[in-house]
Every structure is written in structure tokens, then in C-alpha cells.
N, C-alpha and C. Protein backbone atom coordinates (compact mmCIF):
# COMPACT_ATOMS: atom_id res chain seq x y z
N UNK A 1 12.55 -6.89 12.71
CA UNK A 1 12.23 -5.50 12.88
C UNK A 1 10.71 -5.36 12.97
N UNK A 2 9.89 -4.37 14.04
CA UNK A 2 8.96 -4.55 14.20
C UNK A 2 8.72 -3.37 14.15
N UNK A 3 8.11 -3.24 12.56
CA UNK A 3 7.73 -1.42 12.21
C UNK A 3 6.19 -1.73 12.20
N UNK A 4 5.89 -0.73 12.08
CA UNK A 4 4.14 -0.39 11.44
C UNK A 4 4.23 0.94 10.96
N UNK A 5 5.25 1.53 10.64
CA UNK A 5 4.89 2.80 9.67
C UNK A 5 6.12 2.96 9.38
N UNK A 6 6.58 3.69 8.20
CA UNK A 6 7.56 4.06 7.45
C UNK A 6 7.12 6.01 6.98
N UNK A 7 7.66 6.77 7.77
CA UNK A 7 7.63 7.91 7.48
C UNK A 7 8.34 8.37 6.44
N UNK A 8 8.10 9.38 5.74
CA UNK A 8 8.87 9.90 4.84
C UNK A 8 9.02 11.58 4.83
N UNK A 9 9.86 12.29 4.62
CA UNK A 9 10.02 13.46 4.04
C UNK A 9 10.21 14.01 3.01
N UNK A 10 8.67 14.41 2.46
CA UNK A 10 8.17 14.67 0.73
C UNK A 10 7.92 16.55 1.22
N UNK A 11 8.85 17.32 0.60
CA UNK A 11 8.50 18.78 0.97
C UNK A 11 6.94 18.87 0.28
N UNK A 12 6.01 19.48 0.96
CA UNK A 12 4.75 19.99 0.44
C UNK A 12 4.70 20.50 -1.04
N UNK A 13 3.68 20.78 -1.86
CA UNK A 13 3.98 21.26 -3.31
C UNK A 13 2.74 20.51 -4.25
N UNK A 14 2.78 21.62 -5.20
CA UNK A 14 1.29 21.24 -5.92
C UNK A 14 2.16 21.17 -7.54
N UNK A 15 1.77 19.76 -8.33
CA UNK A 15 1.88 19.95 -9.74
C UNK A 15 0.28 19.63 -10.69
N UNK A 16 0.35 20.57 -11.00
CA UNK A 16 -0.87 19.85 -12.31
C UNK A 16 -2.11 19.47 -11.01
N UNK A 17 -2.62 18.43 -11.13
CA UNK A 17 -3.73 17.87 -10.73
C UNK A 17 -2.81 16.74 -9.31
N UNK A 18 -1.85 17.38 -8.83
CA UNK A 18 -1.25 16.43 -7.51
C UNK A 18 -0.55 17.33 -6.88
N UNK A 19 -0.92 16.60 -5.47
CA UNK A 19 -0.60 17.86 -4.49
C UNK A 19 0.52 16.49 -3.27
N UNK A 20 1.52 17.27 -2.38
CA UNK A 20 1.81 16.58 -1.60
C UNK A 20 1.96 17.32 -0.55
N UNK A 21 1.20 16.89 0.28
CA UNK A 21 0.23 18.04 1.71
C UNK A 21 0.90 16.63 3.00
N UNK A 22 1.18 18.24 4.07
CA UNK A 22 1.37 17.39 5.53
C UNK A 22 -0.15 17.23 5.95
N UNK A 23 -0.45 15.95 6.17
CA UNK A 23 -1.63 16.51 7.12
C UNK A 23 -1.97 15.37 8.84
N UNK A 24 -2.80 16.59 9.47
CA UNK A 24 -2.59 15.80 11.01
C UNK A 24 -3.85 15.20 11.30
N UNK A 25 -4.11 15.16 12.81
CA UNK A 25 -5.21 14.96 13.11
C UNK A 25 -6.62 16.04 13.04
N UNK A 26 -6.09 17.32 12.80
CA UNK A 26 -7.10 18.15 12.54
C UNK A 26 -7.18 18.57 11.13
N UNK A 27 -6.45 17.76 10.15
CA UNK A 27 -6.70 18.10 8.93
C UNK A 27 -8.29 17.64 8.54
N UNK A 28 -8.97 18.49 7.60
CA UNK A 28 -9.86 17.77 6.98
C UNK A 28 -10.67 17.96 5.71
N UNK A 29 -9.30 18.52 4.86
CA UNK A 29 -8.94 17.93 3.59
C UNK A 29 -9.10 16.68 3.00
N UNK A 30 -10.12 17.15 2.03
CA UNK A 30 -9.96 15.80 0.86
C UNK A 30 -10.54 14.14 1.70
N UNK A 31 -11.52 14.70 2.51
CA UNK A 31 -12.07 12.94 3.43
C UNK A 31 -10.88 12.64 4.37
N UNK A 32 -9.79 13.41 4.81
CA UNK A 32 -9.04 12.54 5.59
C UNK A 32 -9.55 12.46 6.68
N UNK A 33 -10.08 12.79 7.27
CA UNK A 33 -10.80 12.00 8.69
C UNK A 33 -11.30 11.12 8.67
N UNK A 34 -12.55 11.00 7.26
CA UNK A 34 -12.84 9.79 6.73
C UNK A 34 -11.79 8.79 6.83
N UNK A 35 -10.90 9.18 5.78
CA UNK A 35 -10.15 8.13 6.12
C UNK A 35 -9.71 7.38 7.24
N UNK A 36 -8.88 8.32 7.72
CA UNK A 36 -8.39 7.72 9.35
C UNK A 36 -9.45 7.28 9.66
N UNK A 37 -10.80 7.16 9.59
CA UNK A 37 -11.71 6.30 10.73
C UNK A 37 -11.59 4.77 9.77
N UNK A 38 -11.91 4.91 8.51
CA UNK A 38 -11.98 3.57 7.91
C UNK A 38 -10.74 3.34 7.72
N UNK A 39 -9.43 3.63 8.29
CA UNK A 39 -7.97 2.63 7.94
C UNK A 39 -7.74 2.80 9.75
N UNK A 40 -8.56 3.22 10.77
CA UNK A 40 -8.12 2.89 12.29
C UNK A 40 -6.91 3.86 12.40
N UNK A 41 -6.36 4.71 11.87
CA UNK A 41 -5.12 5.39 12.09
C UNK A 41 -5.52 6.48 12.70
N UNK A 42 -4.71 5.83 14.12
CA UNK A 42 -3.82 7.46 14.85
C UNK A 42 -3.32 8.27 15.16
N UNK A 43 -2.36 7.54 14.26
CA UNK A 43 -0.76 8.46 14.19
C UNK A 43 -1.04 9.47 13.63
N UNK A 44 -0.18 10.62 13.67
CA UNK A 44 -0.62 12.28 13.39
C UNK A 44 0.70 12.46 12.49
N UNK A 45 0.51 13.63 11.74
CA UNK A 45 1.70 13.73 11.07
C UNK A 45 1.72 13.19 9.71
N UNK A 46 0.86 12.92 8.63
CA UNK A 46 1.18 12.30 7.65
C UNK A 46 1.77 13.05 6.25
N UNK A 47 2.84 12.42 5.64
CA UNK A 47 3.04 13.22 4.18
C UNK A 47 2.08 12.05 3.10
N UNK A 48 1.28 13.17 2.65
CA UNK A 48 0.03 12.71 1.77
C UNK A 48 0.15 13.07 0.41
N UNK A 49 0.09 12.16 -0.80
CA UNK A 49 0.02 12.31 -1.63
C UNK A 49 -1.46 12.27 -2.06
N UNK A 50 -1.71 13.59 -3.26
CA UNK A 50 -3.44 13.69 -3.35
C UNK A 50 -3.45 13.72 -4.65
N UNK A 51 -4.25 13.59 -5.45
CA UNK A 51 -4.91 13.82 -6.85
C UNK A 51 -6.54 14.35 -6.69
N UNK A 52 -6.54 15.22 -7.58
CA UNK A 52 -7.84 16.32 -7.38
C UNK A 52 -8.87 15.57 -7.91
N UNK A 53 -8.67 14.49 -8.88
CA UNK A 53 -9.87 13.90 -8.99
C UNK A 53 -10.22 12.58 -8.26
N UNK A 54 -9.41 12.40 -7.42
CA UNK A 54 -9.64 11.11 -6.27
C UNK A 54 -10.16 11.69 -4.64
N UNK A 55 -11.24 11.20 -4.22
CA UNK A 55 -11.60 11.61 -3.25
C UNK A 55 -10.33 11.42 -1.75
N UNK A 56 -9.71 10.46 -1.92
CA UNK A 56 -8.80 9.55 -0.91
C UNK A 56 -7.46 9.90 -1.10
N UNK A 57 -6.38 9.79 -0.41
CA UNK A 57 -5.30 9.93 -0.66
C UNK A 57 -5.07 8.80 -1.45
N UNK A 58 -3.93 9.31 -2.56
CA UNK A 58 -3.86 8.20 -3.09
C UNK A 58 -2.95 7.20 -2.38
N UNK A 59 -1.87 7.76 -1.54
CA UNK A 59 -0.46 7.25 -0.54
C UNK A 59 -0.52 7.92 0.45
N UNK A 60 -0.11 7.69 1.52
CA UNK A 60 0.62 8.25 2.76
C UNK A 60 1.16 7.30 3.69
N UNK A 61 2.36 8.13 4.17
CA UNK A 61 2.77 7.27 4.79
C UNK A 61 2.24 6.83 6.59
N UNK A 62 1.51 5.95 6.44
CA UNK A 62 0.30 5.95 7.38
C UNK A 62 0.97 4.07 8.03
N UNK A 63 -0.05 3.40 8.82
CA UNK A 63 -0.05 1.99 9.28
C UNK A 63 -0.07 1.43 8.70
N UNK A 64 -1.67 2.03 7.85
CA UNK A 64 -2.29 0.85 6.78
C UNK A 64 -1.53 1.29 5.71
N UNK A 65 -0.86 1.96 4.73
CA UNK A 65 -0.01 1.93 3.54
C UNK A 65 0.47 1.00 4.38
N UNK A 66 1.56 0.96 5.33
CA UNK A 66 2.45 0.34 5.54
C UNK A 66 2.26 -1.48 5.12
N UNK A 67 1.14 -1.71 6.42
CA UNK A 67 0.79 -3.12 6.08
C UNK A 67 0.24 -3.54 4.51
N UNK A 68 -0.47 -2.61 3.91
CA UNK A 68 -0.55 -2.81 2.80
C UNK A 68 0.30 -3.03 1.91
N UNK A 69 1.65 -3.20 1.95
CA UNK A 69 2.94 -3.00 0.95
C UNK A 69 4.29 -4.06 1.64
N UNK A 70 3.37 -4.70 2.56
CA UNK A 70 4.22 -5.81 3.81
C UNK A 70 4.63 -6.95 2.60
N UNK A 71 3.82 -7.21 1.41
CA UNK A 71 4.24 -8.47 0.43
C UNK A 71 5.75 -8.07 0.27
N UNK A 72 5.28 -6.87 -0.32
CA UNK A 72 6.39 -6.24 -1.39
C UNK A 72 8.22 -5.82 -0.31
N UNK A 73 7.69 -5.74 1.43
CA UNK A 73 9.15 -5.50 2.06
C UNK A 73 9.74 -7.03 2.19
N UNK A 74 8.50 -8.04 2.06
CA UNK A 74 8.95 -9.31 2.61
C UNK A 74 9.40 -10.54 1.53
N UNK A 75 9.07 -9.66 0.41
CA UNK A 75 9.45 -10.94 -0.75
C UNK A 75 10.13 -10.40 -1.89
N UNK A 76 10.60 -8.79 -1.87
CA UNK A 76 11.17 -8.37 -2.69
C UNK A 76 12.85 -9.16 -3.19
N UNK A 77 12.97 -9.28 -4.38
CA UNK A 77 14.39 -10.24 -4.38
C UNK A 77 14.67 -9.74 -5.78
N UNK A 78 16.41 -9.60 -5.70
CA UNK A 78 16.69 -9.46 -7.35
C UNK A 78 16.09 -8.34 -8.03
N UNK A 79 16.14 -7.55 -9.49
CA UNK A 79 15.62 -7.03 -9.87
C UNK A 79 14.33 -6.95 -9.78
N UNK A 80 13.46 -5.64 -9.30
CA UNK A 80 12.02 -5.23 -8.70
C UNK A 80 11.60 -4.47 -9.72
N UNK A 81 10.38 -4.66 -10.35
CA UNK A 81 9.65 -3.89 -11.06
C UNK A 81 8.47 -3.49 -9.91
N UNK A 82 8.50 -1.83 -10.01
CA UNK A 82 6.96 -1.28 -9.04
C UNK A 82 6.51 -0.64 -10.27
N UNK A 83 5.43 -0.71 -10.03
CA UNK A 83 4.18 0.37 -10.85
C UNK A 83 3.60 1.46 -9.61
N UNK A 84 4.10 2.59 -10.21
CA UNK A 84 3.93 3.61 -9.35
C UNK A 84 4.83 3.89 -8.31
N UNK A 85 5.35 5.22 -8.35
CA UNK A 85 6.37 5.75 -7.29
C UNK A 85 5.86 6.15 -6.23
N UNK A 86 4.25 6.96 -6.26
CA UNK A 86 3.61 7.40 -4.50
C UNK A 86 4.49 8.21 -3.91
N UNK A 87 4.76 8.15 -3.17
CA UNK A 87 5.90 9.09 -2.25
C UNK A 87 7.06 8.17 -1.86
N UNK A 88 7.32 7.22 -2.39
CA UNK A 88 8.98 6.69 -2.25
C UNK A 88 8.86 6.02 -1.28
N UNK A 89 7.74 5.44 -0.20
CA UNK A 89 7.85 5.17 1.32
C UNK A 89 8.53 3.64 1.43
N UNK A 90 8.75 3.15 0.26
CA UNK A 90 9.42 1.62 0.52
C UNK A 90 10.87 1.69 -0.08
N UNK A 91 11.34 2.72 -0.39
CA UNK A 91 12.80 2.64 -1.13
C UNK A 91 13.45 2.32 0.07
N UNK A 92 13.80 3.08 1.36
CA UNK A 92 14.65 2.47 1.96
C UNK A 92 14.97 1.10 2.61
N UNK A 93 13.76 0.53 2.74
CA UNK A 93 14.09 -0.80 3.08
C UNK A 93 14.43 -1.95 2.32
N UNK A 94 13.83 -1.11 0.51
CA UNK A 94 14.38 -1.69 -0.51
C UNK A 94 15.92 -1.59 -0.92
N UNK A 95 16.60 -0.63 -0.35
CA UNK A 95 18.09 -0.67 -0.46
C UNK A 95 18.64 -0.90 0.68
N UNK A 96 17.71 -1.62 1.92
CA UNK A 96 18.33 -1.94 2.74
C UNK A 96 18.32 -3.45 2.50
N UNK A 97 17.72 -4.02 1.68
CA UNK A 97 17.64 -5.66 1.68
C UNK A 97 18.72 -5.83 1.08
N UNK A 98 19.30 -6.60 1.12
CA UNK A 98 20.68 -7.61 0.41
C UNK A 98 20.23 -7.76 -0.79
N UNK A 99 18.98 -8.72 -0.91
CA UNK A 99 18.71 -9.44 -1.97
C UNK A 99 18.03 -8.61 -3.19
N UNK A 100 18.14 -7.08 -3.05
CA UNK A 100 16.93 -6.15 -3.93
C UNK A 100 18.57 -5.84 -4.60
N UNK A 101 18.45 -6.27 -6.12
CA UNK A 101 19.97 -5.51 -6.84
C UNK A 101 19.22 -4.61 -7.41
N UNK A 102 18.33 -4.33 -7.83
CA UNK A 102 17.77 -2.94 -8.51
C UNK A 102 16.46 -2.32 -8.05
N UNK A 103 16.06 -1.33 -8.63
CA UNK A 103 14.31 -1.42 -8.50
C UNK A 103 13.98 -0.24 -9.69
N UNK A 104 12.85 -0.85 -10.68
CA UNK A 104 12.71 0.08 -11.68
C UNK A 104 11.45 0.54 -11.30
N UNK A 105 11.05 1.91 -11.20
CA UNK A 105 9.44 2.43 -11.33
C UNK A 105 9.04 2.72 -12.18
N UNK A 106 8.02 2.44 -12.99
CA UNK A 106 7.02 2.68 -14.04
C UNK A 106 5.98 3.73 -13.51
N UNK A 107 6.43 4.94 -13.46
CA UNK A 107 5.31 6.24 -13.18
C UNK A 107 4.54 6.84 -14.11
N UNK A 108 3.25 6.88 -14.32
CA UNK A 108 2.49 7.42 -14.95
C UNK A 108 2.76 8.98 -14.98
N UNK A 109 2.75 9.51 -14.15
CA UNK A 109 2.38 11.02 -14.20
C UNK A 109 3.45 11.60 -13.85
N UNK A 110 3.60 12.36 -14.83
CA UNK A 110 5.42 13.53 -14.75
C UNK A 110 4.91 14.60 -13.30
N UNK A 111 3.80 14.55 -12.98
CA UNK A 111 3.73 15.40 -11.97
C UNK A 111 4.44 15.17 -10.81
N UNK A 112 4.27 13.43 -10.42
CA UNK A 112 4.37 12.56 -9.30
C UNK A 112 5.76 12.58 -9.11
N UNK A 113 6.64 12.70 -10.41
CA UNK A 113 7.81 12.61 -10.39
C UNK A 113 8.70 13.62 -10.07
N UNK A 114 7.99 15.05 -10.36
CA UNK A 114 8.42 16.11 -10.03
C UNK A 114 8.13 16.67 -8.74
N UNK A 115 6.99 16.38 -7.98
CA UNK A 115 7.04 16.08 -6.62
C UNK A 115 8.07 15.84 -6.02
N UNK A 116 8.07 14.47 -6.51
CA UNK A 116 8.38 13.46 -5.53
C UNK A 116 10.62 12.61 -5.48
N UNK A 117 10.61 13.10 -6.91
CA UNK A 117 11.86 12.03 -6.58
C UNK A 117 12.79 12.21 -6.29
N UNK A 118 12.98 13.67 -6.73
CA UNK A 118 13.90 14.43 -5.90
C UNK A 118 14.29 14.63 -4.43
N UNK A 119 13.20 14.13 -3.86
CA UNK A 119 13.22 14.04 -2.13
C UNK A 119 12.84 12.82 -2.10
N UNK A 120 12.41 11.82 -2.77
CA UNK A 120 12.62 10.65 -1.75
C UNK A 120 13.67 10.00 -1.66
N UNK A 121 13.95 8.52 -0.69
CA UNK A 121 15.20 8.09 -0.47
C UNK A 121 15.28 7.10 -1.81
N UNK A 122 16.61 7.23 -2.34
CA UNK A 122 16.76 6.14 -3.63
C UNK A 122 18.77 6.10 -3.77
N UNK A 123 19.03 5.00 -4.29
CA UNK A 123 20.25 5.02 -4.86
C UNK A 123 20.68 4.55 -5.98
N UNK A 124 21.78 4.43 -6.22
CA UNK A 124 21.69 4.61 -8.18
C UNK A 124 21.77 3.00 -8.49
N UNK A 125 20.86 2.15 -8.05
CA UNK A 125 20.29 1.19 -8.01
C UNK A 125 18.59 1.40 -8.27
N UNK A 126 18.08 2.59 -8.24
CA UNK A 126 17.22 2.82 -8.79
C UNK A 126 16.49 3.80 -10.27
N UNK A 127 15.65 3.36 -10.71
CA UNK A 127 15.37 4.00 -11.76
C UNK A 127 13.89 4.29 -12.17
N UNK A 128 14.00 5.47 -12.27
CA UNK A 128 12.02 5.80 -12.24
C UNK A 128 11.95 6.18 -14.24
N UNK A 129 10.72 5.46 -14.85
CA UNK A 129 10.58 5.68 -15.87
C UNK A 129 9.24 6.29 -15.64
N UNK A 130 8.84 7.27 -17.11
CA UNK A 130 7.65 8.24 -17.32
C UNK A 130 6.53 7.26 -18.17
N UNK A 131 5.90 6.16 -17.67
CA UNK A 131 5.15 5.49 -18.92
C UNK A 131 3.98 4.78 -17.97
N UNK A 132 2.94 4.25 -18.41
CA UNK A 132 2.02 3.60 -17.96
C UNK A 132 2.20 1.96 -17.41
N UNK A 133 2.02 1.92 -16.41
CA UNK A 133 2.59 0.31 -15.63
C UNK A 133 1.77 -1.09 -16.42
N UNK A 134 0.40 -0.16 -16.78
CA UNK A 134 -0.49 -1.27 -17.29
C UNK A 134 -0.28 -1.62 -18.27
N UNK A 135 0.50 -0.79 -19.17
CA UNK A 135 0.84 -0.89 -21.09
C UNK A 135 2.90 -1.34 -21.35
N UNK A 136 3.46 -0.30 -20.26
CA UNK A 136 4.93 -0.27 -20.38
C UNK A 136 4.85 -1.96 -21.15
N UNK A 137 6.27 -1.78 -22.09
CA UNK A 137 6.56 -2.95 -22.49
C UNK A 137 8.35 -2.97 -22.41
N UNK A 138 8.80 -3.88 -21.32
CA UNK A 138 10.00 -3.88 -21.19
C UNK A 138 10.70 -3.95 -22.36
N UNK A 139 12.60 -3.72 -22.21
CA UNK A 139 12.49 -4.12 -23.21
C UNK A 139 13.17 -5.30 -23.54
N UNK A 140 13.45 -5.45 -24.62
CA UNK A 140 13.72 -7.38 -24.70
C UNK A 140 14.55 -7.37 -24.07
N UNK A 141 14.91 -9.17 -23.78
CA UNK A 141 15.44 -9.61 -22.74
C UNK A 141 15.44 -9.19 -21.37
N UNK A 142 14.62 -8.25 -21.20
CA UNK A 142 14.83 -8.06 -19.60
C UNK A 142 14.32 -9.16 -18.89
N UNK A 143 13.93 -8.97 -17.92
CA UNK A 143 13.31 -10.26 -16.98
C UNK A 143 13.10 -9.25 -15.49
N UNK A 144 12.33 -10.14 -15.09
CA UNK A 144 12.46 -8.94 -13.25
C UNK A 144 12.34 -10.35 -12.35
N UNK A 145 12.56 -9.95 -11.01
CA UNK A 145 12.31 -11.15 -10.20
C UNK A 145 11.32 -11.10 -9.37
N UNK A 146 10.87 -9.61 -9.54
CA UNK A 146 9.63 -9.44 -8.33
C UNK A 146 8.89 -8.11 -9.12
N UNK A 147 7.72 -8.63 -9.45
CA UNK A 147 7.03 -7.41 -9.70
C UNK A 147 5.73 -6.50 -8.59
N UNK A 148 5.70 -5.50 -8.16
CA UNK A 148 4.76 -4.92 -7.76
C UNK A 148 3.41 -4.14 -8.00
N UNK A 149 2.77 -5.01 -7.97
CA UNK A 149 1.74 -3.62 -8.80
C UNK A 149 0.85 -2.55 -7.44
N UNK A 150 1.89 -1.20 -7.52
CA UNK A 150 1.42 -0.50 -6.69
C UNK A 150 0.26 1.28 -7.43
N UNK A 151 -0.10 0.44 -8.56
CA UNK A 151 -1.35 1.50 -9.14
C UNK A 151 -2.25 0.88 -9.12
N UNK A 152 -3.52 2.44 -9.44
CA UNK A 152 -4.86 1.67 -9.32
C UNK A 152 -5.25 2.64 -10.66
N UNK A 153 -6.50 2.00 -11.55
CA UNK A 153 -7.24 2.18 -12.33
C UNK A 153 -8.31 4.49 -11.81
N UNK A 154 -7.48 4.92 -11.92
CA UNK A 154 -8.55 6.09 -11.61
C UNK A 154 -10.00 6.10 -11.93
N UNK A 155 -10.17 5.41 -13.26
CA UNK A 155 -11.17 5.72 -14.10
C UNK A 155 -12.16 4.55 -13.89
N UNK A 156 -11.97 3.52 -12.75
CA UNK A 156 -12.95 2.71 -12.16
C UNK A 156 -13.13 1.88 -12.99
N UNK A 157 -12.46 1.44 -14.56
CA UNK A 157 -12.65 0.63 -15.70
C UNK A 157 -12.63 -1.15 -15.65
N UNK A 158 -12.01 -1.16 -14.48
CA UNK A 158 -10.86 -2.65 -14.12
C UNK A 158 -11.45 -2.99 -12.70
N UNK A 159 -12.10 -4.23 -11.65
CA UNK A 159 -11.74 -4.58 -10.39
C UNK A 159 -10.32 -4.77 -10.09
N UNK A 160 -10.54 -4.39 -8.62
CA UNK A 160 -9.24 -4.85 -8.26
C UNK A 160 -8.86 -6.66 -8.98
N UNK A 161 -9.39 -7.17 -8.90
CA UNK A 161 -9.05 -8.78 -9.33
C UNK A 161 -8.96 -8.35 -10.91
N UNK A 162 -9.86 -7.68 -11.38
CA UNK A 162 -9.25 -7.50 -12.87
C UNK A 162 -7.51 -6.74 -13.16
N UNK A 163 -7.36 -6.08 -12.49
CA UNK A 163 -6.54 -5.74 -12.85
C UNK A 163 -5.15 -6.08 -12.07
N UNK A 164 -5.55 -6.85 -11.42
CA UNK A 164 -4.36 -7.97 -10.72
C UNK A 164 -3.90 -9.23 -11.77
N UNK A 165 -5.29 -10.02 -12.39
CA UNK A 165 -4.66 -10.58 -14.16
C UNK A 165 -4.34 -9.84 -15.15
N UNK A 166 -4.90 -8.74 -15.32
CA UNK A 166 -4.12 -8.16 -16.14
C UNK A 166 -2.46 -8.21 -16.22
N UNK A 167 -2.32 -7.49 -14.95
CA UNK A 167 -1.01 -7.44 -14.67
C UNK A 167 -0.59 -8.48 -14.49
N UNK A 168 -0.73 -9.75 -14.13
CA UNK A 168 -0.05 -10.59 -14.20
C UNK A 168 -0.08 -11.57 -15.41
N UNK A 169 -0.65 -11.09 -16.33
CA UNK A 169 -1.10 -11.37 -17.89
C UNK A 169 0.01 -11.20 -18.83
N UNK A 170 0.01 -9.30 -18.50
CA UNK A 170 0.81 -8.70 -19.22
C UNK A 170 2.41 -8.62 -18.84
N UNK A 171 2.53 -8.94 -17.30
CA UNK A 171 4.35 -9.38 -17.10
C UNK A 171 4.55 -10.42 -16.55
N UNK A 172 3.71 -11.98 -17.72
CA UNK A 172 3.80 -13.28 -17.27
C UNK A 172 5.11 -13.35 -17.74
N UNK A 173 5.58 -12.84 -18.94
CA UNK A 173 7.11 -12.89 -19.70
C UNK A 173 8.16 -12.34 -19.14
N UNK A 174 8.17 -12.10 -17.82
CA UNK A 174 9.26 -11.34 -17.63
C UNK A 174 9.65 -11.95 -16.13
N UNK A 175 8.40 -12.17 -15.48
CA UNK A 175 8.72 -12.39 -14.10
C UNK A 175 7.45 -13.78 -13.77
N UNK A 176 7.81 -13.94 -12.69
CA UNK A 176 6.46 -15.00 -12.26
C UNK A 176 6.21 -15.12 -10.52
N UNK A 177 6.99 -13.62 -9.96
CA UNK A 177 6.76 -13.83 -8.86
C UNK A 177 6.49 -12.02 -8.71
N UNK A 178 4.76 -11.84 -8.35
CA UNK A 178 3.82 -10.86 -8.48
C UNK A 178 3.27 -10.59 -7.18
N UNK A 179 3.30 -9.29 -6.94
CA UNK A 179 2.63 -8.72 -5.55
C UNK A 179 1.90 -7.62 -5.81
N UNK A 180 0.59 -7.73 -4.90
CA UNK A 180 0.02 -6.42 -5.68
C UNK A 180 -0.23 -5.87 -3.91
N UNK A 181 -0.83 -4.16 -3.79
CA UNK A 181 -0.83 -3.72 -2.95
C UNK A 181 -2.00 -4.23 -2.05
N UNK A 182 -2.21 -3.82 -0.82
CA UNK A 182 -3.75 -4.19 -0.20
C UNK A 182 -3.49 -6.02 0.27
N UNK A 183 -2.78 -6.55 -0.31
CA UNK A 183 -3.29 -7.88 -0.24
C UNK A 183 -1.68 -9.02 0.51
N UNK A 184 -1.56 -9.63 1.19
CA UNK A 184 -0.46 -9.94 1.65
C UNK A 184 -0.93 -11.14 1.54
């Protein structure tokens, strides 16, 4: 299959400090033009997930999300741990794989969830929890077979490489096959 974008339908709506806005080529809200010049995107039409204290979207379903999250369509197997729900843009191909028997999300923010999960695609093979991806502590005996780490540090505390050992620090006990976003 030869995608480069995965659209989604997230109805518009503001919680708390997160917003989920259509926006096009004449949007220019929140740096998105910026953006589109530094991710090359043409495509028009995006459902954007925002946070008021991040200059950038944090998700959309755009090229570059897409390729950015190519580890996670191509090596997902067995029980999936993601950090962070975003706008849902990989559930369906995650219940379209054979080999994905579950997928748990670790969501930080009850906002994201109230957005978002109600409209994105999921089946009762999935399960979104309210807790921090960087701290969550499974619970015993679980195990996962593929973990994702699809959050980022807001507060600029962690590099990306820091917080790629972290995470793979903190769910060396559970799993040993780790994907993080951005990086294929």
C-alpha cells in the first residue's frame, strides 16, 4: 500500500488549553504556514491538534506525521503500548494489521481525550488510559511487544535522545522492541 497521508475526522472543539481546528492552505493560525514550509506540505485540509502553549501543532494529519509514525505502521506486532493519543491517525491501520492484538494509550491530558476519542477510529481492542507515558507504571506481569513513544517533553527538560533512553529505560521490563516518532 502506497499511502503518504492518513486523514482523519476529529469534529473541531476547544478543551482547557487544546483545541482541534480544520486548517487549510490559507490558515495562519498558530505558525501553520510556518509549518507547511518547514515539513514541504501541500496537501490542504488538515485536522490539527493544538496546545496554547506550543507554538506548532502538536499532530495533524499531514505527509510528514505520516512518515514520521512509518516505524510504528511497519513494526507494530502483538500487544502495542503508544504514549499519546494525538488525533487517533494510526488506529486504523493498527486494527487493520493481523499481527496488532491490542493497543493501550497512555494519555496525559483528559482534554485530548475528550476531544478526541470519541471520534477517532478504535475497536474494543483498544484502550486509552488518563496517566503520564513517561512515569505510567504497568501493571505487573504485563509485558507489551511494541512500544511507541509518540510524546514530547512540553517543558523542553529532556533531548529528544534523552528522552528516547528514558523511555526505553523505563519500559526495558516490559518490552524490548521500541519506536519513537520522527525517526524510522
Amino acid at each position: 500500500m502506497n499511502m503518504t497521508r492518513i486523514e482523519v475526522d476529529i469534529p473541531e472543539g476547544v478543551e482547557g488549553d487544546y483545541e482541534i481546528a480544520h486548517y487549510n492552505s490559507e490558515t495562519t493560525d498558530n505558525d501553520w504556514q510556518k509549518y507547511r514550509t518547514m515539513k514541504n506540505d501541500n496537501d490542504d485540509n488538515h485536522t490539527v491538534l493544538l496546545k496554547s502553549s506550543c507554538p506548532m501543532p502538536i499532530m495533524q494529519d499531514s505527509e510528514a506525521e505520516y512518515n514520521e509514525h512509518r516505524w510504528l505502521l511497519d513494526n507494530a506486532t502483538g500487544d502495542v503500548l503508544v504514549g499519546g493519543l494525538g488525533i487517533g491517525m494510526c488506529h486504523t491501520m493498527l486494527m487493520d494489521n493481523p499481527d496488532v492484538t491490542s493497543v493501550t494509550i497512555i494519555e496525559i491530558a483528559q482534554e485530548v481525550v475528550d476531544l478526541v476519542w470519541e471520534h477517532c477510529d478504535k475497536d474494543d481492542t483498544f484502550t486509552v488510559i488518563l496517566d503520564d507515558f513517561e512515569t505510567w507504571v504497568p501493571p505487573e506481569g504485563t509485558t507489551f511487544d511494541t512500544v511507541w513513544g509518540d510524546s514530547w517533553i512540553f517543558d523542553n527538560t529532556m533531548s529528544y535522545q534523552e528522552y528516547q533512553a528514558h523511555i526505553q529505560s523505563h519500559y526495558a521490563d516490559y518490552c524490548d522492541n521500541f519506536g519513537f516518532w520522527g525517526r524510522a
